[in-house]
Protein backbone atom coordinates (compact mmCIF):
# COMPACT_ATOMS: atom_id res chain seq x y z
CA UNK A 1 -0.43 11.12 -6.02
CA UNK A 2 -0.29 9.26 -3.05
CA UNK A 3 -3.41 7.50 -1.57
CA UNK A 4 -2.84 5.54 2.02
CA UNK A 5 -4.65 3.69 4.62
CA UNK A 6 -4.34 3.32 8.04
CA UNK A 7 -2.80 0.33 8.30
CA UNK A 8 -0.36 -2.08 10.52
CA UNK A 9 3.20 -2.05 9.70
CA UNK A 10 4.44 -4.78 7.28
CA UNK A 11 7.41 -6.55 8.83
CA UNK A 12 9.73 -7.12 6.28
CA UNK A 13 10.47 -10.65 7.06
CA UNK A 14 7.09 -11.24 6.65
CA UNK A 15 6.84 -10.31 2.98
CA UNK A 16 10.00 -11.51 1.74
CA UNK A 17 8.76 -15.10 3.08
CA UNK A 18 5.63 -14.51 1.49
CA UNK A 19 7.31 -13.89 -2.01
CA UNK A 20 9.89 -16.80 -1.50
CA UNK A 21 13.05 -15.34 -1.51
CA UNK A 22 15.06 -15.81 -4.07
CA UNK A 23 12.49 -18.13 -5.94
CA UNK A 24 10.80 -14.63 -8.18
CA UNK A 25 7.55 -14.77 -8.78
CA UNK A 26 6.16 -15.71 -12.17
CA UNK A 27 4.68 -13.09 -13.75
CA UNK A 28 1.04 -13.51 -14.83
CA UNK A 29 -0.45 -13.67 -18.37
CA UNK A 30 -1.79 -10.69 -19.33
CA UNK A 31 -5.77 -10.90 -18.04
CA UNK A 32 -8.78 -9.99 -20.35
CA UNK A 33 -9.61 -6.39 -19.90
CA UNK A 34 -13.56 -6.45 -19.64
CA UNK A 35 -15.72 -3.34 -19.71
CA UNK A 36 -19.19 -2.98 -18.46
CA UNK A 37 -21.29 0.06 -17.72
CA UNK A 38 -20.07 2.14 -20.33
CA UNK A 39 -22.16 3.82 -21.73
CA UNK A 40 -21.57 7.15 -23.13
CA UNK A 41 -24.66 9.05 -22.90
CA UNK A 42 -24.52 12.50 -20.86
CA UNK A 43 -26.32 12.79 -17.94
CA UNK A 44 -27.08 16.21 -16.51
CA UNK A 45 -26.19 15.54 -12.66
CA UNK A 46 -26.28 11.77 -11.16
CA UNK A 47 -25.13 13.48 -7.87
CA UNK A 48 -27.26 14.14 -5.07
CA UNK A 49 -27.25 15.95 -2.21
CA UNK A 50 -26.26 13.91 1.32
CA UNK A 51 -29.04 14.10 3.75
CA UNK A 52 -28.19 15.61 6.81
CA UNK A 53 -27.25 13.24 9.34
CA UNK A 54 -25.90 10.82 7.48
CA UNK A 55 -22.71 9.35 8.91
CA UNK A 56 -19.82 8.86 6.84
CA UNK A 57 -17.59 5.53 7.81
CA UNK A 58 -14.54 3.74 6.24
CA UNK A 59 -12.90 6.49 4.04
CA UNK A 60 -10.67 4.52 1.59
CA UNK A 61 -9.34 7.49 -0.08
CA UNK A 62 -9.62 11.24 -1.41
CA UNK A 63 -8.62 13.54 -3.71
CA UNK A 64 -9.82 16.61 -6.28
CA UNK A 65 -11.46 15.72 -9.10
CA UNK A 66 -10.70 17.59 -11.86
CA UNK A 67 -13.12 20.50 -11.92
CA UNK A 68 -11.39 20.71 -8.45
CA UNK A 69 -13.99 19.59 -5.92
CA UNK A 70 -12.81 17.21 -2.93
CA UNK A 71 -13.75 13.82 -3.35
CA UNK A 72 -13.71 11.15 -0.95
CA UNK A 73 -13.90 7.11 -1.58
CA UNK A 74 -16.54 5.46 1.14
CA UNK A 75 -17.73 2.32 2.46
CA UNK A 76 -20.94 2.63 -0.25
CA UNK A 77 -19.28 4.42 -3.13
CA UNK A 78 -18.37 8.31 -3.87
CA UNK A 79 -18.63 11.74 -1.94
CA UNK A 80 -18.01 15.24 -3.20
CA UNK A 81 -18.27 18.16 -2.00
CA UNK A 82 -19.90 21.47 -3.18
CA UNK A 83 -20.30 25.53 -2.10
CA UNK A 84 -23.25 23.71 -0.37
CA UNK A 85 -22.43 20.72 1.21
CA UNK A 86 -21.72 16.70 0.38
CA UNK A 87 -23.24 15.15 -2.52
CA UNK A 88 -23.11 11.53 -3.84
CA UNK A 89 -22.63 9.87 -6.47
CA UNK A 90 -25.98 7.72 -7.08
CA UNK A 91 -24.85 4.77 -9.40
CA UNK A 92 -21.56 2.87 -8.96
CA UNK A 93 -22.08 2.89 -4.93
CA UNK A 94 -19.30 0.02 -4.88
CA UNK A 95 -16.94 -0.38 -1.26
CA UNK A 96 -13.86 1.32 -2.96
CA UNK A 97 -10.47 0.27 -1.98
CA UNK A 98 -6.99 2.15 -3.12
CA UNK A 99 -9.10 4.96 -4.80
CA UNK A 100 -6.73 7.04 -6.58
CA UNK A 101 -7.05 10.16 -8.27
CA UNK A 102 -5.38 10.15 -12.57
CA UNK A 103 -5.46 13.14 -14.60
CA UNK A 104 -8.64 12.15 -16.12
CA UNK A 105 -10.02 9.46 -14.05
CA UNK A 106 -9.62 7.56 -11.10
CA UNK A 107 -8.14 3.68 -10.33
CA UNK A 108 -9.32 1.59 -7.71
CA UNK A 109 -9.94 -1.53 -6.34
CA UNK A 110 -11.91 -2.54 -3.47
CA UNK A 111 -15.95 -4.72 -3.37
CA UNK A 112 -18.94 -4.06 -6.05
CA UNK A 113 -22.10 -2.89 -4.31
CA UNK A 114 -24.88 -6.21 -3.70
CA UNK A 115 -27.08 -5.14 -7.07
CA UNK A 116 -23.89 -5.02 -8.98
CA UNK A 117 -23.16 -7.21 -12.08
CA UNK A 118 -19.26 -6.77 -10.80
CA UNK A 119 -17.48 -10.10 -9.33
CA UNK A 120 -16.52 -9.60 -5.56
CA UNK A 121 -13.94 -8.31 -5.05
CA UNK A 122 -13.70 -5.82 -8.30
CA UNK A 123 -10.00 -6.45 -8.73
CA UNK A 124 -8.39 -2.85 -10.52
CA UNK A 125 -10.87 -0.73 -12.25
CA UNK A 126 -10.42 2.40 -13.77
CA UNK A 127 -13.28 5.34 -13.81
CA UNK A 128 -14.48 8.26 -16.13
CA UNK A 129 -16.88 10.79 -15.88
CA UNK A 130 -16.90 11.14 -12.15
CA UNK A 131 -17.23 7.78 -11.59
CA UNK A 132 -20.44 7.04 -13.90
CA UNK A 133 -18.54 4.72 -16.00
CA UNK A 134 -15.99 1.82 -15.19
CA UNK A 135 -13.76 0.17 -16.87
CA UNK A 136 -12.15 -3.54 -15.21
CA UNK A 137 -8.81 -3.41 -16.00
CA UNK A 138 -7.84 -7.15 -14.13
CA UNK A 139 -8.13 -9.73 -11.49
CA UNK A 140 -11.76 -9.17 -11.13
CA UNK A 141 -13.18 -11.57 -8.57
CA UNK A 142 -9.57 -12.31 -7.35
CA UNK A 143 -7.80 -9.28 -5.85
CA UNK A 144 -8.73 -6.87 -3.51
CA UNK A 145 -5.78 -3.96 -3.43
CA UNK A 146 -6.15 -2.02 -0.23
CA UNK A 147 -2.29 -1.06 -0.56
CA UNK A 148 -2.78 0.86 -3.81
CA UNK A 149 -0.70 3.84 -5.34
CA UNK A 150 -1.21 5.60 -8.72
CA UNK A 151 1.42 8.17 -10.39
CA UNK A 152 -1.13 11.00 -11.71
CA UNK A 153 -0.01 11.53 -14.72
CA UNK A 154 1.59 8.28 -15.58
CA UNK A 155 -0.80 6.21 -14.59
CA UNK A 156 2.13 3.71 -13.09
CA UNK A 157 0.71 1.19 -10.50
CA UNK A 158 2.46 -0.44 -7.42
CA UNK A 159 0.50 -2.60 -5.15
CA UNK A 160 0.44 -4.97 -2.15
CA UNK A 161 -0.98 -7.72 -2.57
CA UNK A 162 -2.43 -9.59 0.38
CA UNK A 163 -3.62 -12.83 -0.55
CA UNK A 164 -2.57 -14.90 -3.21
CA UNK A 165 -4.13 -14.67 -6.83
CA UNK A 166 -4.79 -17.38 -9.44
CA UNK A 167 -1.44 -16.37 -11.09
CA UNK A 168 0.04 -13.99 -8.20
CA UNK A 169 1.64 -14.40 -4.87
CA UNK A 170 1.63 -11.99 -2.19
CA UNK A 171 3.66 -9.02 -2.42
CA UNK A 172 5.31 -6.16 -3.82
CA UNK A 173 4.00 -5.62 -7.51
CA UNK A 174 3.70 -2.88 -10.33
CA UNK A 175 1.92 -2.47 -13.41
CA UNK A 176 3.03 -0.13 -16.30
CA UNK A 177 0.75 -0.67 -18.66
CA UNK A 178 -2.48 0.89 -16.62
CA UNK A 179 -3.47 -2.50 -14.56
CA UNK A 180 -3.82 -4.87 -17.26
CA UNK A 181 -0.65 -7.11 -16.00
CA UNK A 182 1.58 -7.18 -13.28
CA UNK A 183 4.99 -7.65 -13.05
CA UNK A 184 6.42 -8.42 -9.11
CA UNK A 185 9.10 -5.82 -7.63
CA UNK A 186 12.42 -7.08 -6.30
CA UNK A 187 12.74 -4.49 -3.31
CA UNK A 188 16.09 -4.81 -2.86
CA UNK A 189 17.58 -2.42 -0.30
CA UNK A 190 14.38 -2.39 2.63
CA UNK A 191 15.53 -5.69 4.24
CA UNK A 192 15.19 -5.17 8.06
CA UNK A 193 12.71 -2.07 7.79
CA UNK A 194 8.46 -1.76 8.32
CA UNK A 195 6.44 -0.77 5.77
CA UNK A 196 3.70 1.36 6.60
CA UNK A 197 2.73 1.97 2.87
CA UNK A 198 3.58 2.70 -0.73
CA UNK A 199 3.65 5.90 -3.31
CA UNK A 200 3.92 6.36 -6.92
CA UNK A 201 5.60 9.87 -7.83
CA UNK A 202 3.30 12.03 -10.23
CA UNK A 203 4.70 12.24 -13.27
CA UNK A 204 7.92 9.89 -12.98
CA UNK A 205 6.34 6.26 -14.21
CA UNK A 206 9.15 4.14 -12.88
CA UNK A 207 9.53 6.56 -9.04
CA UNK A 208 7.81 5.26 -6.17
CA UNK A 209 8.65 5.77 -2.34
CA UNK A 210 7.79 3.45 0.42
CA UNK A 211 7.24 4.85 4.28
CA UNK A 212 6.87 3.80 7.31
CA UNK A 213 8.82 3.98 11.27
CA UNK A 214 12.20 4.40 9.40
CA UNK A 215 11.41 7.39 7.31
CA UNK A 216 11.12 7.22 3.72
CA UNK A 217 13.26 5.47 0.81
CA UNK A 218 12.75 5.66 -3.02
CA UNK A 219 13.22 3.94 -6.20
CA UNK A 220 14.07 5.19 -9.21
CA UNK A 221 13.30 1.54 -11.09
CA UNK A 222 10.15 0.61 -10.50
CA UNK A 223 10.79 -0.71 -6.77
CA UNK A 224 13.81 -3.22 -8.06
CA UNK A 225 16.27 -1.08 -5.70
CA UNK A 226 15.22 1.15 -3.09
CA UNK A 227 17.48 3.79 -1.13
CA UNK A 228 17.08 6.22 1.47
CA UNK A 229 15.11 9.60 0.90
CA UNK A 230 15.22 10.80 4.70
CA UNK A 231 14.99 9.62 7.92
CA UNK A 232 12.34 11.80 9.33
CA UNK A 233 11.23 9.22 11.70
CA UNK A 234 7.38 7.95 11.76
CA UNK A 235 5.91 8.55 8.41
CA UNK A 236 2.15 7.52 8.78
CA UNK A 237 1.35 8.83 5.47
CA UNK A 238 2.73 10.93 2.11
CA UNK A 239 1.36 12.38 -1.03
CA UNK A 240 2.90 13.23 -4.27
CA UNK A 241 2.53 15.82 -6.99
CA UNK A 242 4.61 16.82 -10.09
CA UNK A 243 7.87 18.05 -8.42
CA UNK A 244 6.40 18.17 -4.74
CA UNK A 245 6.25 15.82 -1.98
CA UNK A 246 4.62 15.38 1.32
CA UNK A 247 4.31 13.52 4.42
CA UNK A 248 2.79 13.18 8.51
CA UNK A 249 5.67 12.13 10.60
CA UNK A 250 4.57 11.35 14.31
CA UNK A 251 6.59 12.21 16.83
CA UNK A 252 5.47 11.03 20.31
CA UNK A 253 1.36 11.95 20.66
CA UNK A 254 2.37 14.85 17.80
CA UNK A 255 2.68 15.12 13.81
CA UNK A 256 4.44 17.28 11.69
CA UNK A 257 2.83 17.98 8.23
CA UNK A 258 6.13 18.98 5.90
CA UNK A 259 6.02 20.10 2.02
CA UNK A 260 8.85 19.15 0.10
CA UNK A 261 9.90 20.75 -2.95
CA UNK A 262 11.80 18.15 -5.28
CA UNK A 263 13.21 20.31 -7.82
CA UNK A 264 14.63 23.41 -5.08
CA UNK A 265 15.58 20.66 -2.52
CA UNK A 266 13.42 22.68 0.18
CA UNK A 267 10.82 22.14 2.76
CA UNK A 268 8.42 23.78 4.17
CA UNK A 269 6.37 23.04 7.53
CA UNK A 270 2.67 23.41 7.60
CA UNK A 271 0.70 23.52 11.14
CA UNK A 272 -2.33 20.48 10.98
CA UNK A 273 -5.69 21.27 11.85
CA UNK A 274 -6.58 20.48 15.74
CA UNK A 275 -7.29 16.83 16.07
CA UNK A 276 -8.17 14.83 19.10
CA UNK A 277 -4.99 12.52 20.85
CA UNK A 278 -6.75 9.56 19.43
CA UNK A 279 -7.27 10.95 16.03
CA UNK A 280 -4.73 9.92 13.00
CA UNK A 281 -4.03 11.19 10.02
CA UNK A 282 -4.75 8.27 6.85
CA UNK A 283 -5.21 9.97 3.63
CA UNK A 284 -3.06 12.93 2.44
CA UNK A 285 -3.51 14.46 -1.29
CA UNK A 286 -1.89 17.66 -2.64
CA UNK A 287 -2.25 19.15 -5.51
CA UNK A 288 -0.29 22.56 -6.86
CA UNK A 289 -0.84 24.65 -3.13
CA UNK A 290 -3.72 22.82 -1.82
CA UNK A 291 -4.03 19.96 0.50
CA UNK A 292 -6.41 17.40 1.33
CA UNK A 293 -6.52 15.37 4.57
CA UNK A 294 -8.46 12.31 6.46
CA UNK A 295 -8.21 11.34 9.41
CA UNK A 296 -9.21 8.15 11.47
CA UNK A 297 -12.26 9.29 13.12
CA UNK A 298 -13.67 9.89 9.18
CA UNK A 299 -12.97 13.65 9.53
CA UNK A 300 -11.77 16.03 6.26
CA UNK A 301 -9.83 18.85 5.91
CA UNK A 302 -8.89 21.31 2.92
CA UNK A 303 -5.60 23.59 2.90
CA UNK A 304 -5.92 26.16 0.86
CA UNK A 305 -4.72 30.03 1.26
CA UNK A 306 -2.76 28.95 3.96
CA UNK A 307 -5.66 27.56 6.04
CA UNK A 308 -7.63 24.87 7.26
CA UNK A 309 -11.39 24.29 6.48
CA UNK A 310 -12.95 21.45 8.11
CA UNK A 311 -15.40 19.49 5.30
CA UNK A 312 -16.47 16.56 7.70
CA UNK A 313 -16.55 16.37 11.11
CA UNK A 314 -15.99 12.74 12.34
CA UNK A 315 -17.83 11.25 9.92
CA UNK A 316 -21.25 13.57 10.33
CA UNK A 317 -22.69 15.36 7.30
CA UNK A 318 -24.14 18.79 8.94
């Protein structure tokens, strides 16, 4: 599954000078896995209703949680949404970054809320029960991983990593064993192309693609070696699920929503919702035949029987 910011390109010059060419990076010693807030104990509902009115800003990703409601990753914690509106989550209201949807959880990185116990910024946590209980997995009080993807049911990880760690330098990395350690990516084949962003396949632990104004390349080693997977143009954002891919290419003022199928080789175009000229699409999540979608004005959309429903309207709970 494929979460994705707006974000500037990353010139590739950039990053190889940032991970020193040919110098690799040293891989870091496994960090102390720390849990806090986990308690067990069943709470009815810790959810509540969103007051009308309430503006929604920063959405740093989205997805379906597994009893199938939308969720959505804000600026002061988690949204769902219900047959009767938004509702948030009322503990754990932490600034999540890289929020990614797992078959029984979530990952995510991003800033603890100002009562927290958390060090800023959280580094990668992992969440149960809807969020209720977290889990630091690493780098807590070092990394903040806005460039964040997470294979669904593989729980694979492959980051960017903006500013330098303790151990870490910036760049390309990926973690197999569910964020504890690191390990950095060689990305071999990408010289001379932007980056717009990065996403794990589903259920293939060492498949990820990266996107951007050159289309879309893959790698089928954990981003060692990367080689074309089409040249569709502009890709400002992509989702995966288990044998199904998709992605926004712009074209001009336009974008073109396509489904891919990985196993029949097809694809399939799907109309977007109506969207003002200034509006872009950031976050794009699919799952079996329904999508979810973001956009840059904080709006969010549902496909489902072959239609649109509008959730949030730039940013304003109704």
């Amino acid at each position: 599954m494929r979460r994705t910011l707006l974000v500037p390109t990353l010139i590739m010059t950039v990053f190889l000078a940032s991970c020193g060419g040919a110098t690799p990076v040293s891989e870091s010693t496994e960090p102390v896995t720390e849990e806090k807030e986990m308690s067990t104990e069943q709470v009815p509902d810790r959810w509540e209703a969103t007051k009308i009115g309430t503006t929604v800003s920063h959405i740093h990703g989205a997805g379906f949680w597994q009893d199938g409601r939308p969720v959505i990753a804000t600026h002061t914690g988690l949204m769902e949404f219900r047959e009767d509106g938004w509702y948030e989550l009322s503990s754990n209201r932490h600034d999540y970054m890289g929020f990614e949807l797992v078959a029984d959880g979530f990952y995510a990185s991003g800033h603890p809320a100002q009562d927290s116990q958390y060090e800023n910024p959280l580094g990668v946590v992992r969440g149960t029960e809807k969020g209720e209980t977290l889990e630091i997995r690493s780098l807590e009080g070092e990394a903040d991983f806005h460039y964040m993807s997470v294979g669904y049911e593989t729980e694979s990880i492959y980051v960017y990593l903006e500013q330098a760690t303790k151990e870490l330098a910036p760049g390309f990395y990926r973690s197999l064993d569910g964020g504890v350690s690191f390990e950095p990516m060689k990305m071999d084949g990408i010289e001379g192309r932007g980056i717009a962003g990065i996403s794990a396949d589903a259920s293939e632990p060492k498949r990820v693609f990266v996107y951007g104004p050159d289309g879309i390349l893959v790698s089928d080693d954990g981003g060692d070696t990367f080689e074309p997977f089409n040249d569709q143009g502009n890709i400002v954002t992509m989702a995966t699920a288990k044998g199904q891919l998709s992605y926004i290419a712009k074209t001009g003022t336009s974008f073109d929503l396509v489904v891919s199928d990985l196993t029949e080789e097809t694809e399939t175009s799907i109309d977007l919702p109506s969207m003002s000229a200034d509006n872009v699409p950031i976050e794009l999540v699919m799952e079996a035949d329904r999508l979810l979608l973001a956009t840059s004005d904080n709006s969010v959309y549902v496909f489902e029987d072959e239609g649109w429903t509008q959730l949030l309207k730039a940013g304003n709970v109704n």
